[in-house]
Protein backbone atom coordinates (compact mmCIF):
# COMPACT_ATOMS: atom_id res chain seq x y z
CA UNK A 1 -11.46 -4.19 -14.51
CA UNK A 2 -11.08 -5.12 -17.79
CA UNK A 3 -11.96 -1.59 -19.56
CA UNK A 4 -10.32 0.33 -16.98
CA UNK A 5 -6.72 -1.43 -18.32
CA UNK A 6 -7.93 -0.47 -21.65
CA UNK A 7 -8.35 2.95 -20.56
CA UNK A 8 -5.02 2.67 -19.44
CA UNK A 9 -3.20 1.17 -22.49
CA UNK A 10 -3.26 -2.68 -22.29
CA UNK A 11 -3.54 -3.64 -26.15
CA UNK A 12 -6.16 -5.95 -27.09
CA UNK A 13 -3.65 -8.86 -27.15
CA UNK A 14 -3.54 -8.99 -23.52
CA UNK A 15 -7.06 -7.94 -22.49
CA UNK A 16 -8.91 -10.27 -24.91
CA UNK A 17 -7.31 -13.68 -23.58
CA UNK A 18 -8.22 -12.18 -20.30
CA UNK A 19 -11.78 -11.29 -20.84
CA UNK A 20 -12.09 -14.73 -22.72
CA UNK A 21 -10.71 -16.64 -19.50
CA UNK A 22 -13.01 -15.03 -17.35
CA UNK A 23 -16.37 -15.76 -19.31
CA UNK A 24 -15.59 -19.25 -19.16
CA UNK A 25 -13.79 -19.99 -16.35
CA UNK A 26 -15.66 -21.14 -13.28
CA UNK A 27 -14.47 -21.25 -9.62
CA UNK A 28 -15.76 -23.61 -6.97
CA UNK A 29 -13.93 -24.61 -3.45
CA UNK A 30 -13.32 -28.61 -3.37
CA UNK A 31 -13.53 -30.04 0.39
CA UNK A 32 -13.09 -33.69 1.03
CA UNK A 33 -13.89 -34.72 -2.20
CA UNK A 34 -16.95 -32.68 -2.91
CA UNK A 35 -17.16 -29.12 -5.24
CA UNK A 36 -19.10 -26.55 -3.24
CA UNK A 37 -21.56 -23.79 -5.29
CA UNK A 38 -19.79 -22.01 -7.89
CA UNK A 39 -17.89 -18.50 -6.92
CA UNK A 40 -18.97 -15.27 -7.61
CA UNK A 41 -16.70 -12.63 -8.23
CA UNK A 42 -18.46 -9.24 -7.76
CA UNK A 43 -15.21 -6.76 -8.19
CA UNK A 44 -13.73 -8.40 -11.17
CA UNK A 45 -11.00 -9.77 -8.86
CA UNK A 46 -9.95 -13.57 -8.21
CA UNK A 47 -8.02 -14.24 -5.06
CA UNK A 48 -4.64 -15.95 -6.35
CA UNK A 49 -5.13 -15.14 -9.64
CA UNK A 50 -1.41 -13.19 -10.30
CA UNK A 51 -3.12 -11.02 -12.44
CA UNK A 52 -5.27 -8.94 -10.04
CA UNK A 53 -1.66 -7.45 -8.92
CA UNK A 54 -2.12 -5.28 -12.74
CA UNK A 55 -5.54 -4.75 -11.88
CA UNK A 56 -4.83 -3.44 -7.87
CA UNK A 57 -1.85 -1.43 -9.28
CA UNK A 58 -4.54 0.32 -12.30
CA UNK A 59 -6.98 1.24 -9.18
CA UNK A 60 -4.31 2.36 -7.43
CA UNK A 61 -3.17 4.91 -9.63
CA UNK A 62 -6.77 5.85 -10.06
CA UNK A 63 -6.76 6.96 -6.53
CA UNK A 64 -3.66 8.66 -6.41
CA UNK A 65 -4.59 10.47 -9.53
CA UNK A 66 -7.65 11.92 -7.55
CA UNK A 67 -6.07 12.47 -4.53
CA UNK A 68 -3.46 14.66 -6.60
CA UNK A 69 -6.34 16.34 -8.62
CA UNK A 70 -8.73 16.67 -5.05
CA UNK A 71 -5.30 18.21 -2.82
CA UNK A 72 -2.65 19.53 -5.45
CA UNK A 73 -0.35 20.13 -2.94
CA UNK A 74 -0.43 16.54 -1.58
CA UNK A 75 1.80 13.19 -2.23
CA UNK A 76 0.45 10.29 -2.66
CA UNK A 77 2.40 6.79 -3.55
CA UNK A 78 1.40 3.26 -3.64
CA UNK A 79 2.41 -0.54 -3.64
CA UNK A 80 -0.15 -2.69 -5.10
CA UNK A 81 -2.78 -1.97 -2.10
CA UNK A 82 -0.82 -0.18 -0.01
CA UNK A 83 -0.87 3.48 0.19
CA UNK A 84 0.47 6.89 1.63
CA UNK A 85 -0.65 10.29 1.35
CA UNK A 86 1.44 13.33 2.96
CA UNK A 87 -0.45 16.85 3.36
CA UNK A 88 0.34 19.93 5.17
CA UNK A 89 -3.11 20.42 7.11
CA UNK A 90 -6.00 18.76 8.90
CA UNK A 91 -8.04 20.39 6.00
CA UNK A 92 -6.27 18.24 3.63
CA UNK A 93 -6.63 15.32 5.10
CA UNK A 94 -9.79 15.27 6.00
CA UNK A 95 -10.70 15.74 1.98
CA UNK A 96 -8.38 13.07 1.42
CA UNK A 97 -10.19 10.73 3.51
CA UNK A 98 -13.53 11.89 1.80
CA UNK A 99 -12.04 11.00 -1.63
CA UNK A 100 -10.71 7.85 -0.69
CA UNK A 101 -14.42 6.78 0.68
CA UNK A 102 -15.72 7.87 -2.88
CA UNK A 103 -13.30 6.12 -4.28
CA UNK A 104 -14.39 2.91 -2.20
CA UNK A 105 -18.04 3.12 -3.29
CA UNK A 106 -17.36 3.76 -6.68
CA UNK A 107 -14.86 0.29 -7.13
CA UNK A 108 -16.84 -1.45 -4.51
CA UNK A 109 -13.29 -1.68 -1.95
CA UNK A 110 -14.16 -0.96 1.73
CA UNK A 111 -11.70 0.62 3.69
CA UNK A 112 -10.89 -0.96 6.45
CA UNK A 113 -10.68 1.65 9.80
CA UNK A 114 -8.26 -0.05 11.50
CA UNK A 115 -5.86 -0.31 8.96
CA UNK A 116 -5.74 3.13 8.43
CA UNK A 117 -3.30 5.33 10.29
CA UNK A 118 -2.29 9.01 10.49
CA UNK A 119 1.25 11.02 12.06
CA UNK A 120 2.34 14.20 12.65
CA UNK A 121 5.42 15.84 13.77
CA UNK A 122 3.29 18.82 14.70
CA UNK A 123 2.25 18.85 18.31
CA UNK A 124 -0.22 21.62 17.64
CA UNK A 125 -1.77 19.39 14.95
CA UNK A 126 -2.00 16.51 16.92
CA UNK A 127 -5.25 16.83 18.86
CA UNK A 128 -6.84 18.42 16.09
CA UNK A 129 -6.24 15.57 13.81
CA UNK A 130 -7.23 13.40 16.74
CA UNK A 131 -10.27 15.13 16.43
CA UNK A 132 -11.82 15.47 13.13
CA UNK A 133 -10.31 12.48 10.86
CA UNK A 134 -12.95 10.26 10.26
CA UNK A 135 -13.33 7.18 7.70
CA UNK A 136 -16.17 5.69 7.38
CA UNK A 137 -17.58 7.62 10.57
CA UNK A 138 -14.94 5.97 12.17
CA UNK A 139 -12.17 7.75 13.76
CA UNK A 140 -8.74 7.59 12.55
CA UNK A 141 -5.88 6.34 14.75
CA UNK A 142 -3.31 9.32 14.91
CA UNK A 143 0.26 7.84 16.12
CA UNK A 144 4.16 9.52 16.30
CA UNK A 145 5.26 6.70 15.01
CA UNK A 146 3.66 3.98 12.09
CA UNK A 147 5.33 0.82 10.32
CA UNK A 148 4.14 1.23 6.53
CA UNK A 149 5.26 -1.52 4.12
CA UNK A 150 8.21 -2.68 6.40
CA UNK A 151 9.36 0.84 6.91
CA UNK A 152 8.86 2.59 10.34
CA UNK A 153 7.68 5.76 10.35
CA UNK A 154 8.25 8.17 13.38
CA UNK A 155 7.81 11.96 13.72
CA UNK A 156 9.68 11.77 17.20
CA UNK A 157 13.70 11.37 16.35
CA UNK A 158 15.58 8.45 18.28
CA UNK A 159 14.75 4.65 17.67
CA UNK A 160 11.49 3.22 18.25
CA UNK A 161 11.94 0.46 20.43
CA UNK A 162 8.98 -1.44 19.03
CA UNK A 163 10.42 -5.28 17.61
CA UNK A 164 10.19 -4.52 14.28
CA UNK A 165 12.67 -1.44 15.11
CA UNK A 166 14.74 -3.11 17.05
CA UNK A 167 15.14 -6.18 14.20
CA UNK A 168 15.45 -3.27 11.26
CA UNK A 169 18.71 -2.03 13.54
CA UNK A 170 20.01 -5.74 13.55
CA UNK A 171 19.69 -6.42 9.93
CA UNK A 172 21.94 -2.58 9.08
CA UNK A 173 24.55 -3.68 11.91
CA UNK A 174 26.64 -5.85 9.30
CA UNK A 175 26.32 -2.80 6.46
CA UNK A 176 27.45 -0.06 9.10
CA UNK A 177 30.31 -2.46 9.58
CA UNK A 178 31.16 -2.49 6.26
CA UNK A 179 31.01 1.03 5.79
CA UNK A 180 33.91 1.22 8.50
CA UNK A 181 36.21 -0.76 6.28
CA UNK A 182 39.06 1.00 4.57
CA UNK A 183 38.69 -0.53 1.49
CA UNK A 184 37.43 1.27 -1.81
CA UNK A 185 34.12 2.00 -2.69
CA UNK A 186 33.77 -1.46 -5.24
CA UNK A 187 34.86 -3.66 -2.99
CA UNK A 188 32.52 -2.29 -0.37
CA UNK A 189 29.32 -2.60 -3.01
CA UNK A 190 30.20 -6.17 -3.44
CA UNK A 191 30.38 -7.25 0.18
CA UNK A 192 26.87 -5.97 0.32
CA UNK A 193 25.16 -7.85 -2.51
CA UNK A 194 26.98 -11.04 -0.53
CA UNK A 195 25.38 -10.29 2.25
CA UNK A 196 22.19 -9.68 0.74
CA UNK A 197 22.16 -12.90 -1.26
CA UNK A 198 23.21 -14.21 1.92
CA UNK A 199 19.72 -13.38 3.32
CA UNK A 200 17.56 -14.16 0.31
């Protein structure tokens, strides 16, 4: 973890305290009183430790650097774990999927099947994706419609009428109202950030 942030640019004076921490530090799980055997980390990574949100992002961008270099035409975007590629053909993603299993073996991540999820707005596409995406010589769940990182995704037009849709519409009811007022532009901005810090 460590030499890939130096690859990326960290200067010394943040890796070294880092790499210092971690030779010494040692992690064990206290239950009624009573340390349990010590932890071993085998990816570098220490659950809770608000550092391994630098180290997810640098892997991150690893893999969306390959998936660029592996299907030029492709997008691919992240936040911290989460990810998103969008391709024009089955062909594509089915190498995208192959890169992002190489790119689990060689960091030691396992995708998770289930967790993975692929959409169309081409019918014709559909049951060929349906098909032939694999991960893991699993299939992969092909949807017209997908929640990614609190944003629903659908290929269909109209609302979803999942929850989450129907509480996305109730949180923009206030702003459309807003919108309606005939007052000027400045005034419109800062009923918004009231609202928002309303919420928060």
């Amino acid at each position: 973890t460590l030499s890939l942030s130096a690859h990326a640019g960290v200067p010394q004076i943040v890796n070294e305290p880092r790499r210092r921490l971690y030779e010494v530090a040692r992690r064990r799980i206290k239950l009624n009183g009573t340390f349990g055997p010590e932890l071993v980390t085998l990816n570098g990574n220490w659950q809770g430790d608000g550092l391994t949100c630098d180290d997810i992002t640098l892997y991150m961008i690893v893999w969306a650097n390959r998936q660029h270099r592996a299907i030029p035409r492709s997008l691919s975007v992240c936040y911290l774990d989460d990810s998103n590629s969008t391709m024009g053909t089955t062909l594509e993603l089915r190498r995208s999927l192959l890169e992002t299993e190489r790119f689990d073996l060689l960091s030691y991540q396992r995708v998770h099947p289930g967790k993975i999820v692929a959409w169309t707005n081409d019918d014709n596409l559909l049951e060929e994706m349906q098909r032939e995406l694999l991960i893991n010589d699993q299939p992969v769940r092909v949807v017209k419609a997908t929640k990614l990182v609190g944003a629903v995704i659908n290929t269909f037009g109209g609302f979803d009428t999942e929850v989450s849709s129907q509480r996305a519409r109730a949180a923009a009811f206030p702003f459309e109202r807003i919108e309606r007022l005939p007052v000027s532009m400045d005034v419109k901005i800062s009923l918004v950030e009231t609202l928002c810090l309303i919420h928060i």
